[in-house]
C-alpha atoms as a PDB file:
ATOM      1  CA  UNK A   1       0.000   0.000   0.000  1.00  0.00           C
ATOM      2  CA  UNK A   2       1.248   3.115  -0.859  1.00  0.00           C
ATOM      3  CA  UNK A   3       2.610   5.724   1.852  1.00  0.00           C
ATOM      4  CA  UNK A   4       2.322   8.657  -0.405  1.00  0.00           C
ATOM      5  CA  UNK A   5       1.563  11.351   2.301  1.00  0.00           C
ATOM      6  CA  UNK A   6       1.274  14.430  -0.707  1.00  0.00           C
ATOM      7  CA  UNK A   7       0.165  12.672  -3.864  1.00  0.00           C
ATOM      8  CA  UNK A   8      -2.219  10.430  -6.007  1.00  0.00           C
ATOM      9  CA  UNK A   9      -0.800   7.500  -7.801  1.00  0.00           C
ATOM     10  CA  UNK A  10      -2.061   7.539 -11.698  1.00  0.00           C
ATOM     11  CA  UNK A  11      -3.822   4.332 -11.327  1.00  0.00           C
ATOM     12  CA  UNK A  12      -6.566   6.547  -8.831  1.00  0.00           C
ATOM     13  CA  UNK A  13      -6.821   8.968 -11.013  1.00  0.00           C
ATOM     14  CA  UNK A  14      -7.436   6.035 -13.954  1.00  0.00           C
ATOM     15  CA  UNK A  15     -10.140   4.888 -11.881  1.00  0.00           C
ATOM     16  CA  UNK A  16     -11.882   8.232 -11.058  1.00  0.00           C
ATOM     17  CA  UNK A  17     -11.724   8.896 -14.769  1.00  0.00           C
ATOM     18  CA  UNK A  18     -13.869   5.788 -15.675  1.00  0.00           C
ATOM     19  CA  UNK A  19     -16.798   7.334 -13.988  1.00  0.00           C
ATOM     20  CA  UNK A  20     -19.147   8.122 -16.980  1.00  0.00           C
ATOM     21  CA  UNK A  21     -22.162  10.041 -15.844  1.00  0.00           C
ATOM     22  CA  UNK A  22     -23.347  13.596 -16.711  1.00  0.00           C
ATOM     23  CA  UNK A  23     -24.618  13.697 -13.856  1.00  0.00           C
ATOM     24  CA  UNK A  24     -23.328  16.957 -11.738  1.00  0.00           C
ATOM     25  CA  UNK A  25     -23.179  16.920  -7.779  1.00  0.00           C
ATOM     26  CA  UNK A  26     -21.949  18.783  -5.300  1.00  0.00           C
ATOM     27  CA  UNK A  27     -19.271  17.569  -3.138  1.00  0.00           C
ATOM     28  CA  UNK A  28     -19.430  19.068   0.016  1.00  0.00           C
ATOM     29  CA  UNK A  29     -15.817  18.657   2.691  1.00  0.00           C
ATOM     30  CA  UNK A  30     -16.007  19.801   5.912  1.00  0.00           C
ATOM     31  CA  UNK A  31     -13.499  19.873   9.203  1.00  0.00           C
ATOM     32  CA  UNK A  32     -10.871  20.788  10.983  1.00  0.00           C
ATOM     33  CA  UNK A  33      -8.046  22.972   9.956  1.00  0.00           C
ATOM     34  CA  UNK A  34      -5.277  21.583   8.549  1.00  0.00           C
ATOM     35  CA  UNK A  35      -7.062  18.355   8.511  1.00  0.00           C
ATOM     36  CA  UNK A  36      -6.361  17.979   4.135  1.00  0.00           C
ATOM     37  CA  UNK A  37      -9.254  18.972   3.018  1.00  0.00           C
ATOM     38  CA  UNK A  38      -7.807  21.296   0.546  1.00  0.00           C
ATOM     39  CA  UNK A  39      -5.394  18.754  -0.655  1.00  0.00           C
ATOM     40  CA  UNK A  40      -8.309  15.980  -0.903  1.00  0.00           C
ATOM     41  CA  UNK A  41     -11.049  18.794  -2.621  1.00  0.00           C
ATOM     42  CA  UNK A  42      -8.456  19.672  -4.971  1.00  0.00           C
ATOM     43  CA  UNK A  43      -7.217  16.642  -6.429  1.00  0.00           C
ATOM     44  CA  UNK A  44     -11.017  15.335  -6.580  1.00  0.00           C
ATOM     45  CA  UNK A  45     -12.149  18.488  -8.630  1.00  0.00           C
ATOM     46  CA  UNK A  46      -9.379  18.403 -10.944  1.00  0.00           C
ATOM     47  CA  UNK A  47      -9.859  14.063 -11.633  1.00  0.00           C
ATOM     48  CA  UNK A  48     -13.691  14.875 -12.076  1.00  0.00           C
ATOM     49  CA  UNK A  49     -13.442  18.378 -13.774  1.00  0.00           C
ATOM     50  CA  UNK A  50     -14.968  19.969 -11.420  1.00  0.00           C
ATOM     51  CA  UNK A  51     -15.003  23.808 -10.485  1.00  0.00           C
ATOM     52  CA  UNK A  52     -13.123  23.896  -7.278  1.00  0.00           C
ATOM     53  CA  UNK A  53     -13.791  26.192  -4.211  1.00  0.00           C
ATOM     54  CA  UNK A  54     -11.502  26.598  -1.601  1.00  0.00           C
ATOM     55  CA  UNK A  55     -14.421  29.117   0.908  1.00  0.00           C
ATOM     56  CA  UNK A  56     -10.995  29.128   3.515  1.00  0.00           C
ATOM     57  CA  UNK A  57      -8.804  31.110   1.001  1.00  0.00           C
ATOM     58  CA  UNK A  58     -12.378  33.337   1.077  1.00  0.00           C
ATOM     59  CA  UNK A  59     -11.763  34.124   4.631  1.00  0.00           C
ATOM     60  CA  UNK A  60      -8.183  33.959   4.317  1.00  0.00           C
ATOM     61  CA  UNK A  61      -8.772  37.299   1.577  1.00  0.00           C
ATOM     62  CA  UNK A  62     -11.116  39.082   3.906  1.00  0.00           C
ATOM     63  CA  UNK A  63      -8.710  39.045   6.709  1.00  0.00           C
ATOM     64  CA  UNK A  64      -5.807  40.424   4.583  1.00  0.00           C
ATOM     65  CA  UNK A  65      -7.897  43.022   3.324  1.00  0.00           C
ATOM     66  CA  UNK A  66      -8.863  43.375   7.089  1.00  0.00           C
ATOM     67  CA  UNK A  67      -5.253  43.485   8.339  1.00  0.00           C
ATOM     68  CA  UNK A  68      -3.788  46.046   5.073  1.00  0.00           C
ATOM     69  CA  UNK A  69      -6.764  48.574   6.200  1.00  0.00           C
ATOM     70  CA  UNK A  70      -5.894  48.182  10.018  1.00  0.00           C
ATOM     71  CA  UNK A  71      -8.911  47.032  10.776  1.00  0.00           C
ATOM     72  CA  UNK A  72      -7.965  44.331  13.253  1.00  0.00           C
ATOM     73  CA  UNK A  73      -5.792  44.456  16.585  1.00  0.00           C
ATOM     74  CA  UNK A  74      -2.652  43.262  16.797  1.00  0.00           C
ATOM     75  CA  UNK A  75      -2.730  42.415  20.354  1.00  0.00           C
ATOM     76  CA  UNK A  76      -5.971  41.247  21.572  1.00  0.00           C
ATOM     77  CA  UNK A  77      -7.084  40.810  17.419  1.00  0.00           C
ATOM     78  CA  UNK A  78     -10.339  43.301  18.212  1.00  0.00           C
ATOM     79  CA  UNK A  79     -12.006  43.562  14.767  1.00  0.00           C
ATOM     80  CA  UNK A  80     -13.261  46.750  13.843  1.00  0.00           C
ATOM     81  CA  UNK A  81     -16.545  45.461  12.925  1.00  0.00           C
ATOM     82  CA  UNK A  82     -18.249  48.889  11.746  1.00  0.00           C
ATOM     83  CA  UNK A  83     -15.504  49.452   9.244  1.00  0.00           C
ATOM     84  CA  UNK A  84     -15.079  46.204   7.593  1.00  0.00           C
ATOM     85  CA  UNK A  85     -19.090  46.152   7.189  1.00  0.00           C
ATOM     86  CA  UNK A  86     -18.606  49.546   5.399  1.00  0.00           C
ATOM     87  CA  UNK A  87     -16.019  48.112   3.648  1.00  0.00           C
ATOM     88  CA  UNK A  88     -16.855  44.890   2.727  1.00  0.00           C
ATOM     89  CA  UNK A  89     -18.770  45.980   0.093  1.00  0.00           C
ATOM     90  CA  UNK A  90     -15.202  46.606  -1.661  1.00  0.00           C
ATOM     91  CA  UNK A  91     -14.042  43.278  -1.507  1.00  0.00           C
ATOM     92  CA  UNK A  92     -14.264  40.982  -4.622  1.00  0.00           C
ATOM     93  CA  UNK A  93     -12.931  37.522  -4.648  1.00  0.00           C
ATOM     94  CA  UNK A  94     -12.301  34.750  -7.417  1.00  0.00           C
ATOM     95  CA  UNK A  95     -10.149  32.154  -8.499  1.00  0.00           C
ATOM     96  CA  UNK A  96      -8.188  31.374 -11.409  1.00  0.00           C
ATOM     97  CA  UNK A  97      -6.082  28.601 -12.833  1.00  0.00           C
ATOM     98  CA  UNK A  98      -2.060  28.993 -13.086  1.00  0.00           C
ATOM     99  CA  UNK A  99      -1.129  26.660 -16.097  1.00  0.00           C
ATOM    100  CA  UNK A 100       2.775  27.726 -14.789  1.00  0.00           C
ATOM    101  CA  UNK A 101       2.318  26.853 -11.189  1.00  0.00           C
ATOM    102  CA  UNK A 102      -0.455  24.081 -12.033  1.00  0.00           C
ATOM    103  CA  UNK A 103      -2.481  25.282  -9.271  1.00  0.00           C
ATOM    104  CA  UNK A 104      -5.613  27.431  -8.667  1.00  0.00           C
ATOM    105  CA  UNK A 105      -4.978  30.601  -6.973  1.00  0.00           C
ATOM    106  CA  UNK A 106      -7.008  33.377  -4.778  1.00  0.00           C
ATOM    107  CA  UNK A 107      -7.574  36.861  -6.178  1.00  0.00           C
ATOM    108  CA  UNK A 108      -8.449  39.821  -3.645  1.00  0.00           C
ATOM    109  CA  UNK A 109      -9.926  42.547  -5.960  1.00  0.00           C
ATOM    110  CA  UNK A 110      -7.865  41.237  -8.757  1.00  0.00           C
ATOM    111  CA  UNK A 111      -4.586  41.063  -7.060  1.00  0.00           C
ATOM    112  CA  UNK A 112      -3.187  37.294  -6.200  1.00  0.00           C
ATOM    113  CA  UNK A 113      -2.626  36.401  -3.070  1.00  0.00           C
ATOM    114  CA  UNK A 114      -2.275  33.087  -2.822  1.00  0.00           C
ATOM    115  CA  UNK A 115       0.842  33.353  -1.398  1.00  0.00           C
ATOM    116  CA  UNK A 116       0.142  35.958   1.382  1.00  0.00           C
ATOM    117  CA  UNK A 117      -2.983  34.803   2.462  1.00  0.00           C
ATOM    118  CA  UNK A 118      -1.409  31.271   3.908  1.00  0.00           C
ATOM    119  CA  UNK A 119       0.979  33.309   6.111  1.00  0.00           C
ATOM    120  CA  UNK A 120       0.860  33.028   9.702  1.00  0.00           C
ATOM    121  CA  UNK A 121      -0.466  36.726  10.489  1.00  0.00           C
ATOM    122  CA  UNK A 122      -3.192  35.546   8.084  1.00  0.00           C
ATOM    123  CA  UNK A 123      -3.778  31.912  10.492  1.00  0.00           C
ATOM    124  CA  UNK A 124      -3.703  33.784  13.934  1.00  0.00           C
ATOM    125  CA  UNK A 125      -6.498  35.986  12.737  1.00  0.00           C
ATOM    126  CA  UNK A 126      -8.578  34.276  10.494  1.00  0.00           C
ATOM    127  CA  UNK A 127     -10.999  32.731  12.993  1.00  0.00           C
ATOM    128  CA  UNK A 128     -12.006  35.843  14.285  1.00  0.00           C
ATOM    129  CA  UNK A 129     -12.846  37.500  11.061  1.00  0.00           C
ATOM    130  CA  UNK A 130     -14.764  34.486  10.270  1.00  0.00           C
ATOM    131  CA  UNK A 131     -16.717  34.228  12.857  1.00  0.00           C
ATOM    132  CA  UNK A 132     -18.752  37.694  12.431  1.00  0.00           C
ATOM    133  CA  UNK A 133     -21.977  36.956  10.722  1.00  0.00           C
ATOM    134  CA  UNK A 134     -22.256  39.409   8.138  1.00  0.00           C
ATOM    135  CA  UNK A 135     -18.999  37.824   6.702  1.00  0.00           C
ATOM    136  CA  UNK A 136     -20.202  34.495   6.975  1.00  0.00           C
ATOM    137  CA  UNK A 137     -23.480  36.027   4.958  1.00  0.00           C
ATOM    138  CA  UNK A 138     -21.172  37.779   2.523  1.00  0.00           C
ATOM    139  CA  UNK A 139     -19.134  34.759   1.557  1.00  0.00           C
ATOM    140  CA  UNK A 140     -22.007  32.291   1.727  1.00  0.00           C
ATOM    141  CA  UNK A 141     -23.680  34.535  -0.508  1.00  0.00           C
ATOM    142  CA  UNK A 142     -20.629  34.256  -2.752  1.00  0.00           C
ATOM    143  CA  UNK A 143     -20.668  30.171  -2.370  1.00  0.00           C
ATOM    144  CA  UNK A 144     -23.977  29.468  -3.393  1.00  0.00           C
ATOM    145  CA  UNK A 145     -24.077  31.751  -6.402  1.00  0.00           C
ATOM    146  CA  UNK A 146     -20.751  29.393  -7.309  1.00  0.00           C
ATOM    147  CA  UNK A 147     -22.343  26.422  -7.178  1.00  0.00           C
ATOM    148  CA  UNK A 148     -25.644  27.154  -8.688  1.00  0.00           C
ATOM    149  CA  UNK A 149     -24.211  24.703 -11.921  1.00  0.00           C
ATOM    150  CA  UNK A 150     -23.525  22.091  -9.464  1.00  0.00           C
ATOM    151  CA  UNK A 151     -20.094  19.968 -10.452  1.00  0.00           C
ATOM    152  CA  UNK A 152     -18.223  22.283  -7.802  1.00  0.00           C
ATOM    153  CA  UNK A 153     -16.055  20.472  -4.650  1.00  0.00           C
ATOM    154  CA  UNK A 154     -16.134  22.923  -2.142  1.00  0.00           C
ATOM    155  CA  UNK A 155     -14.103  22.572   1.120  1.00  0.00           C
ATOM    156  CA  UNK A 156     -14.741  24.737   4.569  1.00  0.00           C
ATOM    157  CA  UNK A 157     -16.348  24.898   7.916  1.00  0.00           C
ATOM    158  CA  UNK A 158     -19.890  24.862   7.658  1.00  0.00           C
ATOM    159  CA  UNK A 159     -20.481  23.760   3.834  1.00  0.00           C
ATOM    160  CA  UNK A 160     -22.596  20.716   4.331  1.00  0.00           C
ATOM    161  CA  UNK A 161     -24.462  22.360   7.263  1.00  0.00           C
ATOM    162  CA  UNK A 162     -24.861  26.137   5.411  1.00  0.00           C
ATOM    163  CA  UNK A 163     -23.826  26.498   2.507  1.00  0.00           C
ATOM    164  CA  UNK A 164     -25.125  23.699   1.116  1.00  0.00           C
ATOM    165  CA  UNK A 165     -27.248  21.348   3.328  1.00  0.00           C
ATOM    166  CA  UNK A 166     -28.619  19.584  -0.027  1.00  0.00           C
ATOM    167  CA  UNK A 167     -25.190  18.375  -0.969  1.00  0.00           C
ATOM    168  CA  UNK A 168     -25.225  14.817  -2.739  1.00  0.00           C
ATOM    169  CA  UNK A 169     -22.125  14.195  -1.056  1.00  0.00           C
ATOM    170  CA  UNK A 170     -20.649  15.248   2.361  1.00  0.00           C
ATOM    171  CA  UNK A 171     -17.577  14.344   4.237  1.00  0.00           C
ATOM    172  CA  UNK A 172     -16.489  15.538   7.834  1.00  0.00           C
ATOM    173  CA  UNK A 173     -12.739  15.476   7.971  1.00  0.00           C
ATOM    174  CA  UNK A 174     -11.043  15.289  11.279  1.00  0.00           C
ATOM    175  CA  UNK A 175      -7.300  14.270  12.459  1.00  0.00           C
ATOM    176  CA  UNK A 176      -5.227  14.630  15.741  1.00  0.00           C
ATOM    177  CA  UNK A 177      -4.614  18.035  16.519  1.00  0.00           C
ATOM    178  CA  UNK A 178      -0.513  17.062  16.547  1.00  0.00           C
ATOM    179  CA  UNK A 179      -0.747  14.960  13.685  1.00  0.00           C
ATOM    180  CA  UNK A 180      -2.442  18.342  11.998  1.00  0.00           C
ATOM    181  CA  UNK A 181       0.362  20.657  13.102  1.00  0.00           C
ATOM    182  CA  UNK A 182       2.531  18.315  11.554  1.00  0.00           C
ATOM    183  CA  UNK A 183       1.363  18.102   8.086  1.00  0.00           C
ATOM    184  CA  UNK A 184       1.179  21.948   8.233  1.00  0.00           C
ATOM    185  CA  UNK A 185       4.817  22.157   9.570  1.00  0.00           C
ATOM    186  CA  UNK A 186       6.139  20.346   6.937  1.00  0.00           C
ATOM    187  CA  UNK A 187       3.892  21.859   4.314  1.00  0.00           C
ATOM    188  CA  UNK A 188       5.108  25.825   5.360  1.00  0.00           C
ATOM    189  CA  UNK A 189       8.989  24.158   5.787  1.00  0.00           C
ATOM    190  CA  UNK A 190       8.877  22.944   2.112  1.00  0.00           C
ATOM    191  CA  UNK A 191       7.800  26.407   1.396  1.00  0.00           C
ATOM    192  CA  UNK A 192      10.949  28.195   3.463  1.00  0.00           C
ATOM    193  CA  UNK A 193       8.311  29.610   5.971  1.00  0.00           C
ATOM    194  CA  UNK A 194      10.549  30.542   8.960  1.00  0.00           C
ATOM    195  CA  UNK A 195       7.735  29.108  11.900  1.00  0.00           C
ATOM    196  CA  UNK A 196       8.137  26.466  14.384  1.00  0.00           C
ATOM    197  CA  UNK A 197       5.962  23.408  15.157  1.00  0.00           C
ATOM    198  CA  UNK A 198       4.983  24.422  18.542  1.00  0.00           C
ATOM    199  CA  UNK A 199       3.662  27.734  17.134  1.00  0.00           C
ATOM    200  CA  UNK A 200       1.357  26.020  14.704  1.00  0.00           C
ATOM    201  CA  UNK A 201       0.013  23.598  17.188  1.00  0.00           C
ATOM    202  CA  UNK A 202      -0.922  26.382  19.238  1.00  0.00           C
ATOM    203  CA  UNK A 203      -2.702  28.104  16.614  1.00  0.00           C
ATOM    204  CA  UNK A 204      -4.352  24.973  15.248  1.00  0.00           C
ATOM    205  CA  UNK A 205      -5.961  24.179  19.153  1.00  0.00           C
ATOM    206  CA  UNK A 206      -7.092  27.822  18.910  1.00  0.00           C
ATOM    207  CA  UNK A 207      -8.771  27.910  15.900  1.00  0.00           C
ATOM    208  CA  UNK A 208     -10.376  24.571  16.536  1.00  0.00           C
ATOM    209  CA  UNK A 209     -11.884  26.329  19.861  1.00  0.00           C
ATOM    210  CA  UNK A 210     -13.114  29.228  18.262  1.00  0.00           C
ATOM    211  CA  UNK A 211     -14.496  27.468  14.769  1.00  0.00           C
ATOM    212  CA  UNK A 212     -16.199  25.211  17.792  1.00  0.00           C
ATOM    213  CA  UNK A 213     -17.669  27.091  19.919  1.00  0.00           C
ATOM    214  CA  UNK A 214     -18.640  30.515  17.887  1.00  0.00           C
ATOM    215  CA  UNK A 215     -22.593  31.688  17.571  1.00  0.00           C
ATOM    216  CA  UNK A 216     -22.702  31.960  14.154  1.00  0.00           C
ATOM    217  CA  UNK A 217     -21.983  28.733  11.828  1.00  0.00           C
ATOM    218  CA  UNK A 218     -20.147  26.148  14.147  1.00  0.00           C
ATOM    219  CA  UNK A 219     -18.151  23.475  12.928  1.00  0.00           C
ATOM    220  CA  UNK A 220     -19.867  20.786  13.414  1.00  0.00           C
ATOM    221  CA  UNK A 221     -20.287  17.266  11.467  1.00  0.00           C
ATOM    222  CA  UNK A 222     -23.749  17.790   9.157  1.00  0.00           C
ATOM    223  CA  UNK A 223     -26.244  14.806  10.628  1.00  0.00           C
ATOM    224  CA  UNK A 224     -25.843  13.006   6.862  1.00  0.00           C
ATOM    225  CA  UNK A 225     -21.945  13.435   6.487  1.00  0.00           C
ATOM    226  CA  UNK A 226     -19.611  10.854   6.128  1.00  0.00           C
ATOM    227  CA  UNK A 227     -16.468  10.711   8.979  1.00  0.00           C
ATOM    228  CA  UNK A 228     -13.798  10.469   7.698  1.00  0.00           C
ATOM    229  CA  UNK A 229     -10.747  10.624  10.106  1.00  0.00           C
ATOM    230  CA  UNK A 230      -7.181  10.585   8.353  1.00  0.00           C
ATOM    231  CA  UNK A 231      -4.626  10.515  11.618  1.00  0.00           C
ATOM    232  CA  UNK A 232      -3.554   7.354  10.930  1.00  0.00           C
ATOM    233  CA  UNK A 233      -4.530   6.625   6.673  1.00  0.00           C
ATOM    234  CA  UNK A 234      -2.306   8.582   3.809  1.00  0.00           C
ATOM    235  CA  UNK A 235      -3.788  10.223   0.893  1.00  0.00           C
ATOM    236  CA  UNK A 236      -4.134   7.271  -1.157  1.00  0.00           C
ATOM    237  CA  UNK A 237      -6.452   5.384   0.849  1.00  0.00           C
ATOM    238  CA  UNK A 238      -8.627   8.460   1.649  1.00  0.00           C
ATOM    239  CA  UNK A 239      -8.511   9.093  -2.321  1.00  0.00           C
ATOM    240  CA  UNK A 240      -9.643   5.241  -2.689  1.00  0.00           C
ATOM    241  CA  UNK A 241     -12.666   5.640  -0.045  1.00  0.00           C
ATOM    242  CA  UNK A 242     -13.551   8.908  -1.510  1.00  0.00           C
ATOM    243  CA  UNK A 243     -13.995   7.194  -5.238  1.00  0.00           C
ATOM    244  CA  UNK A 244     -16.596   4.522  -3.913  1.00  0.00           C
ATOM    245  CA  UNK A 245     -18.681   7.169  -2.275  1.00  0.00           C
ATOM    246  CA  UNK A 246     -18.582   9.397  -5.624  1.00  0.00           C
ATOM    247  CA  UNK A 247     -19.745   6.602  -7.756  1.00  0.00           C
ATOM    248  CA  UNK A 248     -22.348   5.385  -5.809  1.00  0.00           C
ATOM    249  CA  UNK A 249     -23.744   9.127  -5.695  1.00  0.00           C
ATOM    250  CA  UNK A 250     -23.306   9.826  -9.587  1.00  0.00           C
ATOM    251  CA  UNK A 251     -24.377   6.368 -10.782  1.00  0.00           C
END
C-alpha cells in the first residue's frame, strides 16, 4: 500500500476517470483545519473536472484586506466590525487557474494572493474574522451563487451544514490536533516559511476552539456526512474511499 503522504498515484486517477455520468453533484468537505481537506477537494475536482472552491482562502482574503486597512488588533485581534461592514462591500474575490504553477490561486480585488494569504499573520487571525456573521453572509452569498451549476467540490467549515445542506455528497474530515500541526509544519517548511511546530500547534488548538464554539456557523459534522478521520490513513487510501462514495452518488 502506498505511503504517499502528498500525492495520487495515476492508477486513482485512472479509476476516477472511468466514472461516466453527466450527472453533476456537489461535493461538500467539511473539518478541521489543517485536517487535508484542501489537498483531498483539490485533487477530486481536478480528476472529475470539477469547479473547485476553496471558501478558507475566502476568509483567508477578507482578513488580509482586514489586516492592510488596520482594521484588526494586533494584540488582543479586536475587529473593527463597523468598518469592515462599510467596507466589505469593496471586496471581490475569485479564483483562477495557473497553467505555470499548475495550481488554482485566490484573487483579492484582482490582485493574487495566494501566497500571502497562507501566512501566519493571516492563520492567527482568520478565525475571528470568520466568525462575524455578516462575513459568513457575505461569503455564503458568494458560495452558493458558485455552485448554482452544481459539479463544484467545495471545502470549509460549515459547507454541508450552510452552505449547502442539499449536498449529494458530504464528508467531515477530522485528524489529531498534533498529527495536523505536523502536516502543516512540513507543508510551510517545504515552502521556506521561517515558523516552528509548537507555534502552529498552538494556533491549530485555537482555531479549533473558536471554529467550535462561535454563535454563528459552528463546525460541526452535518447529521448526513460521512467521517472520515485521516490521523492514521495517507492520501491514497482516503482518495480510494472517496472514489466509492462518488460513484455510488453519480451512478
Amino acid at each position: 500500500m502506498s505511503n504517499d503522504i502528498f500525492g495520487f498515484t495515476f492508477d486513482a486517477q485512472i479509476k476516477f476517470r472511468m466514472i461516466k455520468s453527466d450527472k453533476k453533484i456537489i461535493i461538500a468537505i467539511d473539518g478541521y483545519s489543517s485536517s487535508g481537506k484542501s489537498t483531498l477537494a483539490k485533487e477530486i475536482a481536478k480528476i472529475l473536472n470539477y469547479k473547485y472552491i476553496d471558501s478558507g482562502a475566502m476568509y483567508r482574503a477578507v482578513t488580509l484586506f482586514a489586516l492592510r486597512n488596520n482594521l484588526i488588533n494586533d494584540s488582543n485581534h479586536q475587529v473593527d466590525e463597523k468598518k469592515l461592514q462599510d467596507l466589505i462591500k469593496q471586496i471581490k474575490i475569485d479564483f483562477r487557474n495557473s497553467t505555470e504553477r499548475n495550481r488554482q490561486e485566490t484573487y483579492l480585488n484582482n490582485e493574487n494572493v495566494e501566497d500571502e494569504i497562507r501566512e501566519m499573520n493571516v492563520s492567527n487571525n482568520v478565525s475571528f474574522i470568520s466568525k462575524i456573521r455578516f462575513v459568513r453572509e457575505k461569503m455564503v452569498s458568494f458560495q452558493q451563487e458558485m455552485g448554482k451549476e452544481k459539479g463544484i467540490v467545495m471545502d470549509g467549515r460549515d459547507i454541508g451544514t450552510v452552505v449547502f445542506p442539499n449536498a449529494e455528497l458530504k464528508i467531515f474530515m477530522n485528524a489529531k490536533a498534533q498529527i495536523r500541526a505536523e502536516r502543516r509544519y512540513l507543508e510551510l517548511k517545504e515552502k521556506n516559511v521561517d515558523v516552528s511546530y509548537e507555534e502552529i500547534l498552538k494556533n491549530i488548538e485555537k482555531r479549533d476552539y473558536i471554529d467550535e464554539t462561535r454563535d454563528t456557523s459552528p463546525l460541526k459534522k452535518a447529521q448526513d456526512a460521512i467521517e472520515l478521520n485521516n490521523s492514521n490513513i495517507n492520501k491514497q487510501e482516503q482518495l480510494d474511499w472517496i472514489i466509492g462514495l462518488v460513484k455510488e452518488r453519480i451512478n
